[in-house]
PDB file of N, CA and C in Angstrom:
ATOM      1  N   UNK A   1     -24.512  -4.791 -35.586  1.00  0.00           N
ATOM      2  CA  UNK A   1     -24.132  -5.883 -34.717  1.00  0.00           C
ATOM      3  C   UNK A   1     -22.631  -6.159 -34.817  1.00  0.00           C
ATOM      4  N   UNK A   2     -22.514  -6.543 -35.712  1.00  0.00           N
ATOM      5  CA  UNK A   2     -20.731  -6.694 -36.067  1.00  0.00           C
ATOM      6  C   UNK A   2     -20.068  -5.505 -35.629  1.00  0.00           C
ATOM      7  N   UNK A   3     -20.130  -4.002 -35.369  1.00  0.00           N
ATOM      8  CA  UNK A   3     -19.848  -3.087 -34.902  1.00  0.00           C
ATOM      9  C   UNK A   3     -19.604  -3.224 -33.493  1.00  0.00           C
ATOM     10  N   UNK A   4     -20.772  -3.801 -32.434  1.00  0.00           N
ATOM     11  CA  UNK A   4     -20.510  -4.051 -31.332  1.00  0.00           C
ATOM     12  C   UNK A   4     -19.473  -5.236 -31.078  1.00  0.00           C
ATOM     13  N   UNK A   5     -19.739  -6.018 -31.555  1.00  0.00           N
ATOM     14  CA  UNK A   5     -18.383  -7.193 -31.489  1.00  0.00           C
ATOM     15  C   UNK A   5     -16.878  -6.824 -31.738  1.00  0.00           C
ATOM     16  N   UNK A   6     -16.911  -5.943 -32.591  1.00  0.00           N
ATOM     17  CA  UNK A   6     -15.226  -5.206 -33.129  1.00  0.00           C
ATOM     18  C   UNK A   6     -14.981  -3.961 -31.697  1.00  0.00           C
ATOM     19  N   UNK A   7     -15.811  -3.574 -30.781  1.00  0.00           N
ATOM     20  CA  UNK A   7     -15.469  -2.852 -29.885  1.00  0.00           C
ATOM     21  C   UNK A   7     -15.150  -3.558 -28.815  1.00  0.00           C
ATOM     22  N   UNK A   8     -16.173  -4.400 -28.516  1.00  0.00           N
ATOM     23  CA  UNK A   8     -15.649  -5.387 -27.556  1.00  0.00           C
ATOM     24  C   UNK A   8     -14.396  -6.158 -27.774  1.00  0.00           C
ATOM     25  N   UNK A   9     -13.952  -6.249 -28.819  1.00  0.00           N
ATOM     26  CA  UNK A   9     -12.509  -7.218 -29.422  1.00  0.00           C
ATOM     27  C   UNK A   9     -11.502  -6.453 -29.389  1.00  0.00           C
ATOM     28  N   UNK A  10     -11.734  -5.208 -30.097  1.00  0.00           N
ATOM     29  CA  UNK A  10     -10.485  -3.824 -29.932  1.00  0.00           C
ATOM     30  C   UNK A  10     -10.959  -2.384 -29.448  1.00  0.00           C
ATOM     31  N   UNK A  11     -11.051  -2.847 -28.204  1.00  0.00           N
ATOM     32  CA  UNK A  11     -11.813  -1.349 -27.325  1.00  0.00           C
ATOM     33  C   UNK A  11     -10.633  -0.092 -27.697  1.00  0.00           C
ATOM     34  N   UNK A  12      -9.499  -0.609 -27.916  1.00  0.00           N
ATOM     35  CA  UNK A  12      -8.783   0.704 -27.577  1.00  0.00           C
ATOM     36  C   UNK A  12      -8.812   1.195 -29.253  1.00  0.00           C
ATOM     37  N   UNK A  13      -9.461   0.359 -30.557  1.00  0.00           N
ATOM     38  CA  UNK A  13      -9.731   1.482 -31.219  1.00  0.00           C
ATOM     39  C   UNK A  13     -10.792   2.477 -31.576  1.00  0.00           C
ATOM     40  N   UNK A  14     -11.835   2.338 -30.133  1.00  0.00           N
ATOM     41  CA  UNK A  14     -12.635   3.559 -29.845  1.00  0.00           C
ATOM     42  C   UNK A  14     -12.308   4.371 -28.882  1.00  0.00           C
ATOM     43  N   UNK A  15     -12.370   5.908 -28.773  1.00  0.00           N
ATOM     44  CA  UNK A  15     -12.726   6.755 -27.905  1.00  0.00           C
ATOM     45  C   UNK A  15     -13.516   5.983 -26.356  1.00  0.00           C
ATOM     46  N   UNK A  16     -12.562   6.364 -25.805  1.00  0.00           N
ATOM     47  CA  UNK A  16     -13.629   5.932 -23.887  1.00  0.00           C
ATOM     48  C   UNK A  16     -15.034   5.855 -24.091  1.00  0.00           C
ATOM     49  N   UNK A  17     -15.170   7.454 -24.631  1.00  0.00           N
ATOM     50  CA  UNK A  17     -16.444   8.076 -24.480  1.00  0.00           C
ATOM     51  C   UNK A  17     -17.461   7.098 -25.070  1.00  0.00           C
ATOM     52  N   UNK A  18     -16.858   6.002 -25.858  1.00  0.00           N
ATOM     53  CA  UNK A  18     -17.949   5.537 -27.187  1.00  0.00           C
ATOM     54  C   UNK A  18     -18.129   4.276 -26.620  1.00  0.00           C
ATOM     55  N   UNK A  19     -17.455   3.565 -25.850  1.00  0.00           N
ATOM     56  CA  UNK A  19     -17.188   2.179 -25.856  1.00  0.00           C
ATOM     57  C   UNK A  19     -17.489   2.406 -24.109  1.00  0.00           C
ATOM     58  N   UNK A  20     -18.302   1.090 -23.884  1.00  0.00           N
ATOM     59  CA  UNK A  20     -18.633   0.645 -22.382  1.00  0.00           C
ATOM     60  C   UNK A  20     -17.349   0.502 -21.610  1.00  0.00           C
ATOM     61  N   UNK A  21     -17.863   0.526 -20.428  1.00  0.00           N
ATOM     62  CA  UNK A  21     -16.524   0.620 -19.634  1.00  0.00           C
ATOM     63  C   UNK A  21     -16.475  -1.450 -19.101  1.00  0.00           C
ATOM     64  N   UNK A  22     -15.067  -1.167 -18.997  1.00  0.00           N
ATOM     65  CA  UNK A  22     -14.205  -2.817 -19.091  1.00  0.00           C
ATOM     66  C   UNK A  22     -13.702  -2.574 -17.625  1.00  0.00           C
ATOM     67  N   UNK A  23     -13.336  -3.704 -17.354  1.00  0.00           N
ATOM     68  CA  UNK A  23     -12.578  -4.040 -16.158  1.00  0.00           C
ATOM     69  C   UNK A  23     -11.596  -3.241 -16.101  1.00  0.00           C
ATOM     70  N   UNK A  24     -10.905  -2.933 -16.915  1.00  0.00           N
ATOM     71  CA  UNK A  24      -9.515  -2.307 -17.038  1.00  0.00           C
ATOM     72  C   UNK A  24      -9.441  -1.188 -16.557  1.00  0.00           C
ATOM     73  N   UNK A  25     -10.873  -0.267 -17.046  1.00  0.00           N
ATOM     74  CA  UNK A  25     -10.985   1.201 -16.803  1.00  0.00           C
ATOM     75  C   UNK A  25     -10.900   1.116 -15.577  1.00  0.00           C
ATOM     76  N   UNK A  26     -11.659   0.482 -14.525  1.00  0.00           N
ATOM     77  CA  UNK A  26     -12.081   0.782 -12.462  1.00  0.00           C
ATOM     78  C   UNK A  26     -10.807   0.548 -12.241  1.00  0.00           C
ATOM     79  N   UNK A  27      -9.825  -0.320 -12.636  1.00  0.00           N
ATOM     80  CA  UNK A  27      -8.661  -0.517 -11.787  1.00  0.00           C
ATOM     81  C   UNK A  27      -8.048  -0.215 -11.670  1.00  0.00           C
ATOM     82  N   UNK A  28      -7.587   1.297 -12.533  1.00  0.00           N
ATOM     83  CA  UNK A  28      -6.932   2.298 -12.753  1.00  0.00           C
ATOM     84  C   UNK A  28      -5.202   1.908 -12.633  1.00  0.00           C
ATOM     85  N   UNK A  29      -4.615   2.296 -11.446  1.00  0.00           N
ATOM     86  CA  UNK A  29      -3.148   1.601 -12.095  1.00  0.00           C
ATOM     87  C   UNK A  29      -2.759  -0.041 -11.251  1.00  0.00           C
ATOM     88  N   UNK A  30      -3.719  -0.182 -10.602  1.00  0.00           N
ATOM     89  CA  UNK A  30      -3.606  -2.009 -10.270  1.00  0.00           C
ATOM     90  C   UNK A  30      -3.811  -3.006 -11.398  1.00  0.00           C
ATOM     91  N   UNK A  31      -3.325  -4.308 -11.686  1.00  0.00           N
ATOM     92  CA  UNK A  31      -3.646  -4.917 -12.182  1.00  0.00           C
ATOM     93  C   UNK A  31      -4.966  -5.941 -11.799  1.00  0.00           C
ATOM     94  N   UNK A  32      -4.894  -6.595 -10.632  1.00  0.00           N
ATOM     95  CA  UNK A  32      -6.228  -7.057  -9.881  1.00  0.00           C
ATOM     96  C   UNK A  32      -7.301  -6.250  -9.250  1.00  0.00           C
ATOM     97  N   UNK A  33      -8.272  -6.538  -9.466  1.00  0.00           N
ATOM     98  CA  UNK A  33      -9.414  -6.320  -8.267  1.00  0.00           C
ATOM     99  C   UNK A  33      -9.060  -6.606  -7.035  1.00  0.00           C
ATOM    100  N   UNK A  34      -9.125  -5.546  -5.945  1.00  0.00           N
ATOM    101  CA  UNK A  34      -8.922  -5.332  -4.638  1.00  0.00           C
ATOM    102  C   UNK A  34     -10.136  -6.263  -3.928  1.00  0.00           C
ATOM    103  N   UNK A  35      -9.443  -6.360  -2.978  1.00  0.00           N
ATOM    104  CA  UNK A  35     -10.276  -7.610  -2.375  1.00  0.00           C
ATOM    105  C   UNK A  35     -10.609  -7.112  -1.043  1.00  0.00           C
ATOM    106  N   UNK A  36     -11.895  -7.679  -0.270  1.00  0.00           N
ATOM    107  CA  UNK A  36     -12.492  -6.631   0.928  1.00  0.00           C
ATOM    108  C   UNK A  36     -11.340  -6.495   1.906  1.00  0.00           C
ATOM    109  N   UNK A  37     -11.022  -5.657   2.922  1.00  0.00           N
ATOM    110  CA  UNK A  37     -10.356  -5.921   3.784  1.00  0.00           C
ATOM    111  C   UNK A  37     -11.001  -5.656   5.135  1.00  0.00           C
ATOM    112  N   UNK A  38     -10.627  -6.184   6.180  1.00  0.00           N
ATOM    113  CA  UNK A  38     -11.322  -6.354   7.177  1.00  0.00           C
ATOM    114  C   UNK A  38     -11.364  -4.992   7.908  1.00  0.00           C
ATOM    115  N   UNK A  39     -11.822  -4.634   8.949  1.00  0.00           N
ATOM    116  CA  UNK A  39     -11.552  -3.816   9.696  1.00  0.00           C
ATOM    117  C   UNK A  39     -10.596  -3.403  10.878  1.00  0.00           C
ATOM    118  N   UNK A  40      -9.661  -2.742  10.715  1.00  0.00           N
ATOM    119  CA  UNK A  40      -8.172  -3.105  11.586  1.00  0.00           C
ATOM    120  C   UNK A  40      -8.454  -1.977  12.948  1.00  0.00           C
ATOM    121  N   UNK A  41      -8.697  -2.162  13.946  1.00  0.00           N
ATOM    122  CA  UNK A  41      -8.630  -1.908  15.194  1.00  0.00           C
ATOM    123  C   UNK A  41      -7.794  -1.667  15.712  1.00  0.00           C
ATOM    124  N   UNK A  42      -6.953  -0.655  16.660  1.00  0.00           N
ATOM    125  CA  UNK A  42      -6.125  -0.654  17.265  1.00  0.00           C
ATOM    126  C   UNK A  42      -6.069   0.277  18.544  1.00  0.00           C
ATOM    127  N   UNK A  43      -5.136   0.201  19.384  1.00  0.00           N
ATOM    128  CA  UNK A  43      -5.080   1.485  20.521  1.00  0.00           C
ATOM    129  C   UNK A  43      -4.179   2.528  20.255  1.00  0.00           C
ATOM    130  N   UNK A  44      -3.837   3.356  19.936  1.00  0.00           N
ATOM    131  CA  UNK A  44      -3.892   4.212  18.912  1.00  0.00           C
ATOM    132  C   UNK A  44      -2.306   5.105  20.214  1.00  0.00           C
ATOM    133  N   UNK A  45      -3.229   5.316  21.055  1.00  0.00           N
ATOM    134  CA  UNK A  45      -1.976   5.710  22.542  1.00  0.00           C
ATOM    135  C   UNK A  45      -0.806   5.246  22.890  1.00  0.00           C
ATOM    136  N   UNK A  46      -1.505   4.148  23.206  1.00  0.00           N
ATOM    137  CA  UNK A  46      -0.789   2.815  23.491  1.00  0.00           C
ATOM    138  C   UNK A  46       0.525   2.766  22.841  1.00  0.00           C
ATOM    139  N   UNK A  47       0.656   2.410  21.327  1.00  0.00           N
ATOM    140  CA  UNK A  47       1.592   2.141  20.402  1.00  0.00           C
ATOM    141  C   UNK A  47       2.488   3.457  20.444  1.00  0.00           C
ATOM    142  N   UNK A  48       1.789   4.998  19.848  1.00  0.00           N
ATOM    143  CA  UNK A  48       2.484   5.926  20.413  1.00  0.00           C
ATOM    144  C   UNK A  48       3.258   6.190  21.052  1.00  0.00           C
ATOM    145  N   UNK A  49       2.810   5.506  22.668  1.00  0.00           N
ATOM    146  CA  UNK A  49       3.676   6.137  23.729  1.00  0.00           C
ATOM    147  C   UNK A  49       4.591   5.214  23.865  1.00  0.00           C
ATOM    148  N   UNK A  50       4.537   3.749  23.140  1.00  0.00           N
ATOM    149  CA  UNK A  50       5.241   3.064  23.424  1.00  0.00           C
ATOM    150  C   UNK A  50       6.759   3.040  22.548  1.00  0.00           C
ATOM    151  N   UNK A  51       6.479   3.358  21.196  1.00  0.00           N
ATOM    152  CA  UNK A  51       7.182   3.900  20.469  1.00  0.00           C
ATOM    153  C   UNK A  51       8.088   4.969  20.776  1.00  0.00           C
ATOM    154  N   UNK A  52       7.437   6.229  21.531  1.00  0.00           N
ATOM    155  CA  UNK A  52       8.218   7.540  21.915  1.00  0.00           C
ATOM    156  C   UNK A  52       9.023   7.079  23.018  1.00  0.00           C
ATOM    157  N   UNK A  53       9.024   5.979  23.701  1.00  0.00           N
ATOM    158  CA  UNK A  53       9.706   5.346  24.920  1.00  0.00           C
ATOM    159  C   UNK A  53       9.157   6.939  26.006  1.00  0.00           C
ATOM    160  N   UNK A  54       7.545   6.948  26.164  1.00  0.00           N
ATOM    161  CA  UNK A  54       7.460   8.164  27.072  1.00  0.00           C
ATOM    162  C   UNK A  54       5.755   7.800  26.847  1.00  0.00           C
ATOM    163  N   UNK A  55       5.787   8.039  28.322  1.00  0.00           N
ATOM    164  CA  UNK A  55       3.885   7.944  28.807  1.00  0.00           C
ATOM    165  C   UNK A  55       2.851   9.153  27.910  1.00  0.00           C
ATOM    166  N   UNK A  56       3.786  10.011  28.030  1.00  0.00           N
ATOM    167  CA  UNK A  56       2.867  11.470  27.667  1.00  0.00           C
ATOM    168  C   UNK A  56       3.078  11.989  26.522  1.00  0.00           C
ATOM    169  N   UNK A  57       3.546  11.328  25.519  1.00  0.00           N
ATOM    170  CA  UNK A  57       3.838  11.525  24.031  1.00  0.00           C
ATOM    171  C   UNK A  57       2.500  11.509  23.388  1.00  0.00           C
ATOM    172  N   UNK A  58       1.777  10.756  23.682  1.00  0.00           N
ATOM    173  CA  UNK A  58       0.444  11.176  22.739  1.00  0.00           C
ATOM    174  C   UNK A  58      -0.478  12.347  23.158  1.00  0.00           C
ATOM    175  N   UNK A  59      -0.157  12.367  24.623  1.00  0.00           N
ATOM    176  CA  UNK A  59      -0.827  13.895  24.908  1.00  0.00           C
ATOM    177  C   UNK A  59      -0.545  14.990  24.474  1.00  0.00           C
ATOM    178  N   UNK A  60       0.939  14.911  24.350  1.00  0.00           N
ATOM    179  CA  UNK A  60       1.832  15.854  23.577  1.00  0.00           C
ATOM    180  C   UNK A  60       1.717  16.295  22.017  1.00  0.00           C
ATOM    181  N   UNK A  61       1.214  15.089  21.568  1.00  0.00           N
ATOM    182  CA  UNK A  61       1.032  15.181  20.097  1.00  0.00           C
ATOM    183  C   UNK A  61      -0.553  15.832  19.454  1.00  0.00           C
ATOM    184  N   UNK A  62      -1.388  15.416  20.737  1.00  0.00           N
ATOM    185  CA  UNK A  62      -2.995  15.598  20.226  1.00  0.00           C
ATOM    186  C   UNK A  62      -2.581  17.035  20.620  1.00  0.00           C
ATOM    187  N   UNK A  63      -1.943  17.546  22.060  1.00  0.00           N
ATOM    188  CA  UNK A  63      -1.905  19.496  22.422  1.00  0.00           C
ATOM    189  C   UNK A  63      -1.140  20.079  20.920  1.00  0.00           C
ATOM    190  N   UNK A  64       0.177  19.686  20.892  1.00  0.00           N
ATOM    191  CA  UNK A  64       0.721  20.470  20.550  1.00  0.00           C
ATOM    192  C   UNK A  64       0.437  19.985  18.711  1.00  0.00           C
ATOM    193  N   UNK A  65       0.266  18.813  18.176  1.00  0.00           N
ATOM    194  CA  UNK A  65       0.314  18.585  16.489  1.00  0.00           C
ATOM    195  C   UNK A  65       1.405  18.179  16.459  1.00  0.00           C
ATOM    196  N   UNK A  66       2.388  17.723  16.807  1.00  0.00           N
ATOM    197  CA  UNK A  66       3.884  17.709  16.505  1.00  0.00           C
ATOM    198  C   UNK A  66       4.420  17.097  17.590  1.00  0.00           C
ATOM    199  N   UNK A  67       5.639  16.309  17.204  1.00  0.00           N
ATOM    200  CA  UNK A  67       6.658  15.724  18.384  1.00  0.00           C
ATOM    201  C   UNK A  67       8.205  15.033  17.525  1.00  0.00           C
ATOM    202  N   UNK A  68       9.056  15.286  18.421  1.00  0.00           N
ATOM    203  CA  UNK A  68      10.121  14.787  17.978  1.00  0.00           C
ATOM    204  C   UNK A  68      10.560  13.581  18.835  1.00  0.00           C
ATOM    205  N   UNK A  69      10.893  12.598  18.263  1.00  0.00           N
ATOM    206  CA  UNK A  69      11.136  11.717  19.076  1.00  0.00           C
ATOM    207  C   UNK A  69      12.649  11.078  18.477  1.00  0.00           C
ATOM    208  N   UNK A  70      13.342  11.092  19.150  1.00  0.00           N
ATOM    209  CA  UNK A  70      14.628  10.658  18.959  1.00  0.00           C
ATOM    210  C   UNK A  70      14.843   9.107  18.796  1.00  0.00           C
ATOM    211  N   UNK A  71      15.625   9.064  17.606  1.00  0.00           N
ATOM    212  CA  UNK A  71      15.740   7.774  17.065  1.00  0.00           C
ATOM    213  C   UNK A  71      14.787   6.926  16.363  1.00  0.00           C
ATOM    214  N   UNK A  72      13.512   7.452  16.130  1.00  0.00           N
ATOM    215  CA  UNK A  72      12.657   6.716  16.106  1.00  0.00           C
ATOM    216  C   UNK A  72      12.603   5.642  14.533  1.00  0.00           C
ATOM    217  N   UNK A  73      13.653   6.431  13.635  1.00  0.00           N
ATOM    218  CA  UNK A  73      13.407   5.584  12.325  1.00  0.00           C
ATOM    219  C   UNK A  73      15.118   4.502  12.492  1.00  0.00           C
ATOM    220  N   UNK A  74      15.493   4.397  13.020  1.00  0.00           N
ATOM    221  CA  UNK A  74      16.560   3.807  13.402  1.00  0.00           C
ATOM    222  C   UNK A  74      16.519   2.642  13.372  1.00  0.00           C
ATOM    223  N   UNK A  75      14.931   1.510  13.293  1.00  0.00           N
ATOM    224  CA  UNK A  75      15.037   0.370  13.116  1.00  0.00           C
ATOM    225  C   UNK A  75      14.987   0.039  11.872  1.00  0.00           C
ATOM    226  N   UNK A  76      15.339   1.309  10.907  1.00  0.00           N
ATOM    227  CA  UNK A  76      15.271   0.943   9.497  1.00  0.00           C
ATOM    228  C   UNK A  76      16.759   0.148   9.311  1.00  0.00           C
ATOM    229  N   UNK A  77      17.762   0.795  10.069  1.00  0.00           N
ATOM    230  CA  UNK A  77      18.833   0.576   9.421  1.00  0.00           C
ATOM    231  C   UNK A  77      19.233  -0.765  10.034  1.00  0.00           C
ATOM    232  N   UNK A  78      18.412  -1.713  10.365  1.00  0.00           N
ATOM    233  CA  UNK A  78      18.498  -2.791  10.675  1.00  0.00           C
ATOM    234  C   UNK A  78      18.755  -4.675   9.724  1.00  0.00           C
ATOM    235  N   UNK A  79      19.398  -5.030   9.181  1.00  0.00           N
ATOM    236  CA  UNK A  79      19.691  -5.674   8.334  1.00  0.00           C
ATOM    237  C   UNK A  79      18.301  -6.420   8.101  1.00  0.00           C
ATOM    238  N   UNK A  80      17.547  -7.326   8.857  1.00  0.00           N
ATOM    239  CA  UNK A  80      16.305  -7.307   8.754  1.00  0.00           C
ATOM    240  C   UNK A  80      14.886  -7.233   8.227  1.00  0.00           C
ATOM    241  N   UNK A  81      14.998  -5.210   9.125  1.00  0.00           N
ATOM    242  CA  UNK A  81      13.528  -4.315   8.894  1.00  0.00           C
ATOM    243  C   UNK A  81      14.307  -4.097   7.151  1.00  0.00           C
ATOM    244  N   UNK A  82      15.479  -3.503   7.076  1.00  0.00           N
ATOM    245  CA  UNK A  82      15.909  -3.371   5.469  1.00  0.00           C
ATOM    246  C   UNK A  82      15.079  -4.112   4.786  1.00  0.00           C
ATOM    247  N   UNK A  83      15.185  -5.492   4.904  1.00  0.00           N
ATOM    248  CA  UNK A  83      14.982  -6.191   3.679  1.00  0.00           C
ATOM    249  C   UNK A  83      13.885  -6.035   3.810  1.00  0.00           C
ATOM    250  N   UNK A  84      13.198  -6.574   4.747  1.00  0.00           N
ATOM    251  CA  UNK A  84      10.815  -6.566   4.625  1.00  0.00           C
ATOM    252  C   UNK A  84      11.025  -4.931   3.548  1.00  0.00           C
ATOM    253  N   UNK A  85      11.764  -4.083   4.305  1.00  0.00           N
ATOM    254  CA  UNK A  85      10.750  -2.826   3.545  1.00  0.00           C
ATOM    255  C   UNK A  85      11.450  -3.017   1.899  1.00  0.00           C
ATOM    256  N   UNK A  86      12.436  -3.563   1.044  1.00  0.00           N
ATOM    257  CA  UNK A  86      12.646  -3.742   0.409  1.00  0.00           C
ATOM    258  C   UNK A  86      11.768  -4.368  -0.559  1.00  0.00           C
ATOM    259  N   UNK A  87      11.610  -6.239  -0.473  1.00  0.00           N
ATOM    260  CA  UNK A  87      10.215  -6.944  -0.685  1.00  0.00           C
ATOM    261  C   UNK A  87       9.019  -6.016  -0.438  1.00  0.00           C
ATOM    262  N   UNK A  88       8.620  -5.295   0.248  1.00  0.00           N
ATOM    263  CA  UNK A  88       7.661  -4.362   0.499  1.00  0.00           C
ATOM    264  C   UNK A  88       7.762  -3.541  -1.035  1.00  0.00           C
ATOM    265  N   UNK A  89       8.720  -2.949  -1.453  1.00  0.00           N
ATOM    266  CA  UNK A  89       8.066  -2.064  -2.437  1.00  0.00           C
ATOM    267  C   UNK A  89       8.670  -3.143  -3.769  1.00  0.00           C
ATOM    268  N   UNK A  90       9.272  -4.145  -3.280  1.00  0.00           N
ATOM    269  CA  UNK A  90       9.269  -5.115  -4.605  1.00  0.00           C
ATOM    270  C   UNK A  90       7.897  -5.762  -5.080  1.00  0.00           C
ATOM    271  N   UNK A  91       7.436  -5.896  -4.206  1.00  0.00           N
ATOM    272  CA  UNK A  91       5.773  -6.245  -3.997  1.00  0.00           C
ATOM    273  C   UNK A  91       4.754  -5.350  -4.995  1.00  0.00           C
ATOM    274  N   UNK A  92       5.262  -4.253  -4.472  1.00  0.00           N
ATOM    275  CA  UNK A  92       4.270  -3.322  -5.065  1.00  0.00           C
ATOM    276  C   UNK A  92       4.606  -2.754  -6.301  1.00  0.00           C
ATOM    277  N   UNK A  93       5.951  -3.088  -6.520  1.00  0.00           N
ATOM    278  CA  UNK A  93       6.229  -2.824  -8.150  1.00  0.00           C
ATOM    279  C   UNK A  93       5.179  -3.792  -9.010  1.00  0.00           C
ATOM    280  N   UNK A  94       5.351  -5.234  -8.442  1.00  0.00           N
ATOM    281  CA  UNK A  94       4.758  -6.293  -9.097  1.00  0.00           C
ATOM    282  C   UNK A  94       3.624  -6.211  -9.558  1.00  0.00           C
ATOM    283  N   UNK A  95       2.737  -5.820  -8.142  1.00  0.00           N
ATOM    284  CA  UNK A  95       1.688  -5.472  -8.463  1.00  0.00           C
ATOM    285  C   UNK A  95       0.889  -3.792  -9.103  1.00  0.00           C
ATOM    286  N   UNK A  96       1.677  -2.950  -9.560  1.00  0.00           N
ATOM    287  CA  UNK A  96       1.378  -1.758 -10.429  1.00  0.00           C
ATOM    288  C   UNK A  96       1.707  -2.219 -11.811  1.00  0.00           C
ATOM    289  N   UNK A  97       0.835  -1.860 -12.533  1.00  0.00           N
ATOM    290  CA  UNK A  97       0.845  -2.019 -14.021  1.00  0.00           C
ATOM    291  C   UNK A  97       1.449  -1.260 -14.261  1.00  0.00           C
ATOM    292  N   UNK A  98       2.333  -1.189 -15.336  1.00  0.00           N
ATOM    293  CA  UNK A  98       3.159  -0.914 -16.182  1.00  0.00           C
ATOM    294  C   UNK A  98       2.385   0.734 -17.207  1.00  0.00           C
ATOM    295  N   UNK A  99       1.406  -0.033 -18.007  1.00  0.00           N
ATOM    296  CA  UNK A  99       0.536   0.938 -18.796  1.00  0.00           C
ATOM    297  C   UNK A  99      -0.418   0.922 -17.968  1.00  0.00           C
ATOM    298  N   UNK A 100      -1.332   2.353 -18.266  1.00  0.00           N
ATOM    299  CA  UNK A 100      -2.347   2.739 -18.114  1.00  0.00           C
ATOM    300  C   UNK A 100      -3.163   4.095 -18.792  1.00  0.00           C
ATOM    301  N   UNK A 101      -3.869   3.639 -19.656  1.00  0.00           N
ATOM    302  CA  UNK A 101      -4.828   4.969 -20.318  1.00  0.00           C
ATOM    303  C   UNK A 101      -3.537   4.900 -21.851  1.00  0.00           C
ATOM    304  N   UNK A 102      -2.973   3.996 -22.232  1.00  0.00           N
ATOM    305  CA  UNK A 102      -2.118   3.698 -22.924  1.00  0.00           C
ATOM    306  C   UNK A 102      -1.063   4.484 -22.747  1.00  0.00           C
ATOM    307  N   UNK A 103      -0.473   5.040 -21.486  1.00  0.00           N
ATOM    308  CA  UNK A 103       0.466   6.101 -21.352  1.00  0.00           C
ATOM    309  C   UNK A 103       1.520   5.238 -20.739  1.00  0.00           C
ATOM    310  N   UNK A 104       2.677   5.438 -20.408  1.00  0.00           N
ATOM    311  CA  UNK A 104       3.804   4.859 -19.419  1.00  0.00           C
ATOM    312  C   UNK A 104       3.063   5.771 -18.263  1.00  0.00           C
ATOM    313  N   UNK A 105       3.162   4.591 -16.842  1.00  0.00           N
ATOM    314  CA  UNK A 105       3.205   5.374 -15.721  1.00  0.00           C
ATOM    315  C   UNK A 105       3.855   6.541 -15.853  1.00  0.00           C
ATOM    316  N   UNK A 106       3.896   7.512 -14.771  1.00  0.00           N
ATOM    317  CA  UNK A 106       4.423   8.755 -15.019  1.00  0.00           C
ATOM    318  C   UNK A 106       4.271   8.577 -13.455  1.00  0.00           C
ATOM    319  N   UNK A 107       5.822   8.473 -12.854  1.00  0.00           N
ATOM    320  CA  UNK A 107       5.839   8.790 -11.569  1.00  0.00           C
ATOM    321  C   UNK A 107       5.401   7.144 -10.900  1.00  0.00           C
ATOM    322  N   UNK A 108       6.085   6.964  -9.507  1.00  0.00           N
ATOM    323  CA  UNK A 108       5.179   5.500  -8.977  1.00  0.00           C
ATOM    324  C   UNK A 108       5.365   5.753  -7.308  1.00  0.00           C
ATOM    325  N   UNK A 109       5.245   4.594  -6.459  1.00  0.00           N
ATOM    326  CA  UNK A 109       4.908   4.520  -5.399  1.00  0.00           C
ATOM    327  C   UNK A 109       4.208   5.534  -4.712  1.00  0.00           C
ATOM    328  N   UNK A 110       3.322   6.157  -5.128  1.00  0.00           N
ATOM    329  CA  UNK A 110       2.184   7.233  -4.437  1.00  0.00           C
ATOM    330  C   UNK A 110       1.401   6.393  -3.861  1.00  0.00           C
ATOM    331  N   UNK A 111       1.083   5.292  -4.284  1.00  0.00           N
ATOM    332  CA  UNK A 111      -0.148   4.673  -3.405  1.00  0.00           C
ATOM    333  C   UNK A 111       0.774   2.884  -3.020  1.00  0.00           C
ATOM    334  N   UNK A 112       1.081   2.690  -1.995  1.00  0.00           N
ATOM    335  CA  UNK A 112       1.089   1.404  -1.676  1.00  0.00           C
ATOM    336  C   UNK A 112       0.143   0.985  -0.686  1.00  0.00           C
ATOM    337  N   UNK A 113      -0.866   0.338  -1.406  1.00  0.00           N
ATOM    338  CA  UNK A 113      -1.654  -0.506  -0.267  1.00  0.00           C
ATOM    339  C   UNK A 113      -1.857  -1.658  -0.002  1.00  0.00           C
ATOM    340  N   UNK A 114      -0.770  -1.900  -0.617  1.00  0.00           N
ATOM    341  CA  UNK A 114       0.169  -3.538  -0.614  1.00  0.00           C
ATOM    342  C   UNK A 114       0.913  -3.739   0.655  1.00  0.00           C
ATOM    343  N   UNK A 115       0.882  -4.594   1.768  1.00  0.00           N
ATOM    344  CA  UNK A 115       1.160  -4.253   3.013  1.00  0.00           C
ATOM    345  C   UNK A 115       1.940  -6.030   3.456  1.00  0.00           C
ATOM    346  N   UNK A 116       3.431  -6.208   3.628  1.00  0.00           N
ATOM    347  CA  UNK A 116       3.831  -7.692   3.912  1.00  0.00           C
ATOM    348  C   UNK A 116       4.198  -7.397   5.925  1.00  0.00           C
ATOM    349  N   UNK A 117       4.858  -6.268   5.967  1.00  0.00           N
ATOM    350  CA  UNK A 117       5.441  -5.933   7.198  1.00  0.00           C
ATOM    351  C   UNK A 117       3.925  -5.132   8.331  1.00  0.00           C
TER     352      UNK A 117
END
């Protein structure tokens, strides 16, 4: 009995394999539990073609796989869009843990599904 209480108190001085799994383990490199998210809908064309400043850009893209569209990241360099996407990955620093599996991250922003903009 006292055995089970000292694992539950200091899990990390057992092996994974030995010790039940904790909150800590599912959340892998988040610190919170993800919360439901709704279902996001959209017109998918629409935005496309509106973006490419051209009617037939999404036709173009489903034929051919590919399109170039001129200018299109250009509202980055906007004093603005800058900052959101800035706070955007300040956000997501916040929310990535630091440790995980007792290792230093190794490598970061692969997954942002932290979303302000």
């Amino acid at each position: 009995m006292e055995l089970d209480k000292l694992v539950t108190v200091r899990p990390e001085w057992f092996r994974k394999a030995e010790r039940s799994k904790g909150i800590q383990d599912w959340l892998g490199p988040y610190i919170w539990k993800p919360s439901k998210i709704d279902v996001f809908d959209f017109d998918a064309p629409s935005i496309f073609n509106r973006y490419a400043r051209s009617d037939g850009a999404w036709d173009q893209f489903q034929y051919n796989g590919t399109i170039n569209i001129n200018g299109f990241f250009q509202f980055f360099l906007e004093p603005e869009i800058f900052e959101k996407v800035e706070k955007e990955f300040d956000m997501y620093k916040y929310h990535l843990r630091d440790v995980q599996d007792v290792q230093a991250r190794r490598g970061g922003m692969r997954h942002m599904f932290y979303s302000l903009v």
